[in-house]
N, C-alpha and C. Protein backbone atom coordinates (compact mmCIF):
# COMPACT_ATOMS: atom_id res chain seq x y z
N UNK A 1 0.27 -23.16 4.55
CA UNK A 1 1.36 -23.44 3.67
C UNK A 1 2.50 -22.46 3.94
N UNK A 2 3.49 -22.75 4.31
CA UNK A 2 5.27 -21.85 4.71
C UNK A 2 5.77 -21.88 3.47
N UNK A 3 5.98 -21.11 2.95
CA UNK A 3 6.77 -20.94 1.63
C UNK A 3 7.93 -19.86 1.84
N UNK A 4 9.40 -20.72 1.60
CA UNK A 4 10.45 -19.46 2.03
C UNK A 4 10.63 -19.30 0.71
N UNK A 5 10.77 -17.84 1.15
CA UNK A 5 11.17 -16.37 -0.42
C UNK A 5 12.99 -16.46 -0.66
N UNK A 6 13.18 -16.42 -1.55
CA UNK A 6 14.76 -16.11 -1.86
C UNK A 6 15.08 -14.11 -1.54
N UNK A 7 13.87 -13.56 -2.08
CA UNK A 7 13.44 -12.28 -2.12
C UNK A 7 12.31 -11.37 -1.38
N UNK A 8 12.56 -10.65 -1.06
CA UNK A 8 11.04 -9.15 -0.32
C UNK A 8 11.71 -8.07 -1.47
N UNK A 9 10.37 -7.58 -1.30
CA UNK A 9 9.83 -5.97 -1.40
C UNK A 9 8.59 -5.60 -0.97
N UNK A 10 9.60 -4.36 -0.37
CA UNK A 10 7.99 -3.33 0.26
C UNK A 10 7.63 -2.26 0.14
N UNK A 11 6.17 -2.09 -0.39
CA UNK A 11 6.06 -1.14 -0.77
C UNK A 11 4.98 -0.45 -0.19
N UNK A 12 4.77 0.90 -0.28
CA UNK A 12 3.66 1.47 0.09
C UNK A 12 2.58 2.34 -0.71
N UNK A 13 1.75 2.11 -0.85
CA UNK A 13 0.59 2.92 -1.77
C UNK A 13 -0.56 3.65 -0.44
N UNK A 14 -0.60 4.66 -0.69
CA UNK A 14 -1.30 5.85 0.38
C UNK A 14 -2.65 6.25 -0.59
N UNK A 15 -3.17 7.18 0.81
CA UNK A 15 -4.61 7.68 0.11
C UNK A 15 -4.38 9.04 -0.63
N UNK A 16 -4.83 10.11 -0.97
CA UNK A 16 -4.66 10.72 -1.78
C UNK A 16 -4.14 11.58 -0.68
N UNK A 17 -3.47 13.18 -1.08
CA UNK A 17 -3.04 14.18 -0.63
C UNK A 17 -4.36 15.06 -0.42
N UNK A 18 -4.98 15.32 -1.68
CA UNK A 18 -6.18 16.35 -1.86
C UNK A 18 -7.23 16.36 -1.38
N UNK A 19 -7.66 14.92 -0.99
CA UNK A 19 -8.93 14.66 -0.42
C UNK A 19 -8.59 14.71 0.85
N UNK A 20 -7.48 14.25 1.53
CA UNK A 20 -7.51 14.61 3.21
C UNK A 20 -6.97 15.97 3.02
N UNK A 21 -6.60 16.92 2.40
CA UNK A 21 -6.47 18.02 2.86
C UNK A 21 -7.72 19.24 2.94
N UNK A 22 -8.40 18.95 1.67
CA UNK A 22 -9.74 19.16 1.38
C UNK A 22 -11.23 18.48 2.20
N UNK A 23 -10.88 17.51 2.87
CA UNK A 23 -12.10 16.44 2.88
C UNK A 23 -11.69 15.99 4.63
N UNK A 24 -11.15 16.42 4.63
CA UNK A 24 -10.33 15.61 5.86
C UNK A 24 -9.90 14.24 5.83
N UNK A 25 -10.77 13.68 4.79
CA UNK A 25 -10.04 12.34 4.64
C UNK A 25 -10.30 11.89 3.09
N UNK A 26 -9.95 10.81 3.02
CA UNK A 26 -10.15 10.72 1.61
C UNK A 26 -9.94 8.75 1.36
N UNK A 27 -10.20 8.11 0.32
CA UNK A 27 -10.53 7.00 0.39
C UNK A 27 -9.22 6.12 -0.16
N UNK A 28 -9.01 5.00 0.28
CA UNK A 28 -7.50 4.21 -0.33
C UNK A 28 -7.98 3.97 -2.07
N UNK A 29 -6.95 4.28 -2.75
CA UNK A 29 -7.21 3.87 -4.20
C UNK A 29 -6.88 2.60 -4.57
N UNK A 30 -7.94 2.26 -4.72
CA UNK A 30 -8.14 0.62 -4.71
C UNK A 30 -7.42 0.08 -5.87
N UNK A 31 -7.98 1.10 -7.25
CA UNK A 31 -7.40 0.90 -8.76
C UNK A 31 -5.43 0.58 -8.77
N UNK A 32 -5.47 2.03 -7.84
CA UNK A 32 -3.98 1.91 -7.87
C UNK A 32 -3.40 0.83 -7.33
N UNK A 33 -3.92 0.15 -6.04
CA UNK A 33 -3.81 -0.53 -5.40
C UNK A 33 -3.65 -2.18 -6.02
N UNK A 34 -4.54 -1.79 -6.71
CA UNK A 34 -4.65 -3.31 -7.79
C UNK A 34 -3.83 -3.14 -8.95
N UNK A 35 -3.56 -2.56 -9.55
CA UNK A 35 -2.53 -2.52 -10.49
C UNK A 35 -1.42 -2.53 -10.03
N UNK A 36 -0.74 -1.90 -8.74
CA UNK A 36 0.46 -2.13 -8.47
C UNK A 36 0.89 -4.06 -8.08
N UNK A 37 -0.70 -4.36 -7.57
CA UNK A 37 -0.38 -6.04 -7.46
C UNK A 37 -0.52 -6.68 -8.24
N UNK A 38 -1.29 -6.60 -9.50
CA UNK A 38 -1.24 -7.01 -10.74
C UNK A 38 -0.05 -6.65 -11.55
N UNK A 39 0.53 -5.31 -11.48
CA UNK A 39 2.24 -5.22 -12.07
C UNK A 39 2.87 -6.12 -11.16
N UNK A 40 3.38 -6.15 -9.99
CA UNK A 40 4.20 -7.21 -9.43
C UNK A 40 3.68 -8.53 -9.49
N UNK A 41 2.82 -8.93 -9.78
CA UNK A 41 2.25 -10.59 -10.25
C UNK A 41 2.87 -10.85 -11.17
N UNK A 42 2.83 -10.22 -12.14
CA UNK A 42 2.70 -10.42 -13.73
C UNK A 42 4.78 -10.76 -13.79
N UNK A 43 5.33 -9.95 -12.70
CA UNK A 43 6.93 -10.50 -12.51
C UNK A 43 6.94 -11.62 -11.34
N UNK A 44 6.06 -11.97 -11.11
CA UNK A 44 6.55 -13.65 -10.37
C UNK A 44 6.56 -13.03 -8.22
N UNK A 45 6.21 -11.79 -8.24
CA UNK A 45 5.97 -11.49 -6.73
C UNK A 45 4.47 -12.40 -6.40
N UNK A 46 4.44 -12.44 -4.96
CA UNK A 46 3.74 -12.82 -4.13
C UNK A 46 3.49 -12.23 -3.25
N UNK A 47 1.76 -12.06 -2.70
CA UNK A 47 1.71 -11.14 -1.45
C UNK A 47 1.52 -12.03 0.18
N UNK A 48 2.66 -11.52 0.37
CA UNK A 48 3.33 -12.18 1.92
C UNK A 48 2.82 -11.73 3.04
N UNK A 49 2.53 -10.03 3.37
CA UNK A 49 1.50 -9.31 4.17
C UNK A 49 1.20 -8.24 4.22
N UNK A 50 0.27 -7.76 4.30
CA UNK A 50 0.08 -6.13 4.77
C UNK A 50 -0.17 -5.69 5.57
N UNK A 51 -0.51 -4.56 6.19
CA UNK A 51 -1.38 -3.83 6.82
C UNK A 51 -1.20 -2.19 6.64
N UNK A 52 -2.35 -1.60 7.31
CA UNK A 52 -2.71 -0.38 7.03
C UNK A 52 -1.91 -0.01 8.17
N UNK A 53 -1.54 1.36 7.68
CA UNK A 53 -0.63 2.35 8.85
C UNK A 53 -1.60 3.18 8.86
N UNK A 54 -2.14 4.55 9.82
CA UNK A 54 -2.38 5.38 9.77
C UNK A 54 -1.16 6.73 10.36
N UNK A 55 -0.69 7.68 9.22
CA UNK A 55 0.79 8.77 9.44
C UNK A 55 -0.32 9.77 9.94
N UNK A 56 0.45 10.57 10.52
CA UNK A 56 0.17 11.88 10.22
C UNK A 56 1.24 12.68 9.32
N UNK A 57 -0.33 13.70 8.49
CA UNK A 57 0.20 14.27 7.24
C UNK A 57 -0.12 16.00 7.73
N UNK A 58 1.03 16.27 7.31
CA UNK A 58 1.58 17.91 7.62
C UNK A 58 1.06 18.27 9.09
N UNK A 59 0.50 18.97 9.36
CA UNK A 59 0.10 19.37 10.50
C UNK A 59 -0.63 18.89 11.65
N UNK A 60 -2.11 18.88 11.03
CA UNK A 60 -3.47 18.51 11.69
C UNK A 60 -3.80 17.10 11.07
N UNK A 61 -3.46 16.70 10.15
CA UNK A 61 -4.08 15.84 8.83
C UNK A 61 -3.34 14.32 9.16
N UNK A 62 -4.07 13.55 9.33
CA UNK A 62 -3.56 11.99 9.09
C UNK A 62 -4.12 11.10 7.85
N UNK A 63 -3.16 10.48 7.31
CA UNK A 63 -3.78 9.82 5.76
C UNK A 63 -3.06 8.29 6.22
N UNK A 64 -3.81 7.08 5.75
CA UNK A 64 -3.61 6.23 5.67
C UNK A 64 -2.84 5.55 4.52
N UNK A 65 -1.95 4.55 5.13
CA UNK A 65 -1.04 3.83 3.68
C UNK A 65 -1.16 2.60 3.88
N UNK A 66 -1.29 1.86 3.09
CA UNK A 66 -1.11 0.42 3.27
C UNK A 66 0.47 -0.13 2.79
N UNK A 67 1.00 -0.77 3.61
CA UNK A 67 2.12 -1.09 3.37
C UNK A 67 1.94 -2.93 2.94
N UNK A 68 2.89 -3.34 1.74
CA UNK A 68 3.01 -4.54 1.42
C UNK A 68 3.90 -4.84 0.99
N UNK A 69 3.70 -6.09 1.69
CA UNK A 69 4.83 -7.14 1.64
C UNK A 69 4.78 -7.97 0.43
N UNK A 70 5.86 -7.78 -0.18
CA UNK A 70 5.94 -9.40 -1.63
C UNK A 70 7.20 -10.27 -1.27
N UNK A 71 6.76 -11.46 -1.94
CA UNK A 71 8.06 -12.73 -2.26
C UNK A 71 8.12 -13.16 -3.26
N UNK A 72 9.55 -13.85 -3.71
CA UNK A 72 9.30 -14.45 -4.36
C UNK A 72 10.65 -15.34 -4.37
């Protein structure tokens, strides 16, 4: 199904700071993750695409973000 958007936004939600600095890595927050798509549902967004980036964070340290795409 092609559905054209009048609208995007993109956003990004990452893994924690503390646990990859502490842990070397640390896990995507799913909670957060779901509430930020349940807040943009609840205004009429749609999820169009994502994917995971992996940055590097400060020095030695790489943390993962998932970046997403909405329409509407």
């Amino acid at each position: 199904m092609v559905t054209n958007y009048q609208q995007y936004k993109v956003l990004q939600v990452a893994e924690g700071a503390l646990g990859t600095l502490f842990l070397g890595a640390s896990g995507m927050p799913l909670e957060k993750l779901e509430a930020t798509l349940n807040a943009e549902a609840a205004q009429g967004w749609q999820l169009v695409f994502q994917v995971i980036e992996k940055r590097r964070f400060w020095l030695f340290w790489s943390r993962e973000t998932v970046i997403i795409t909405l329409g509407r």
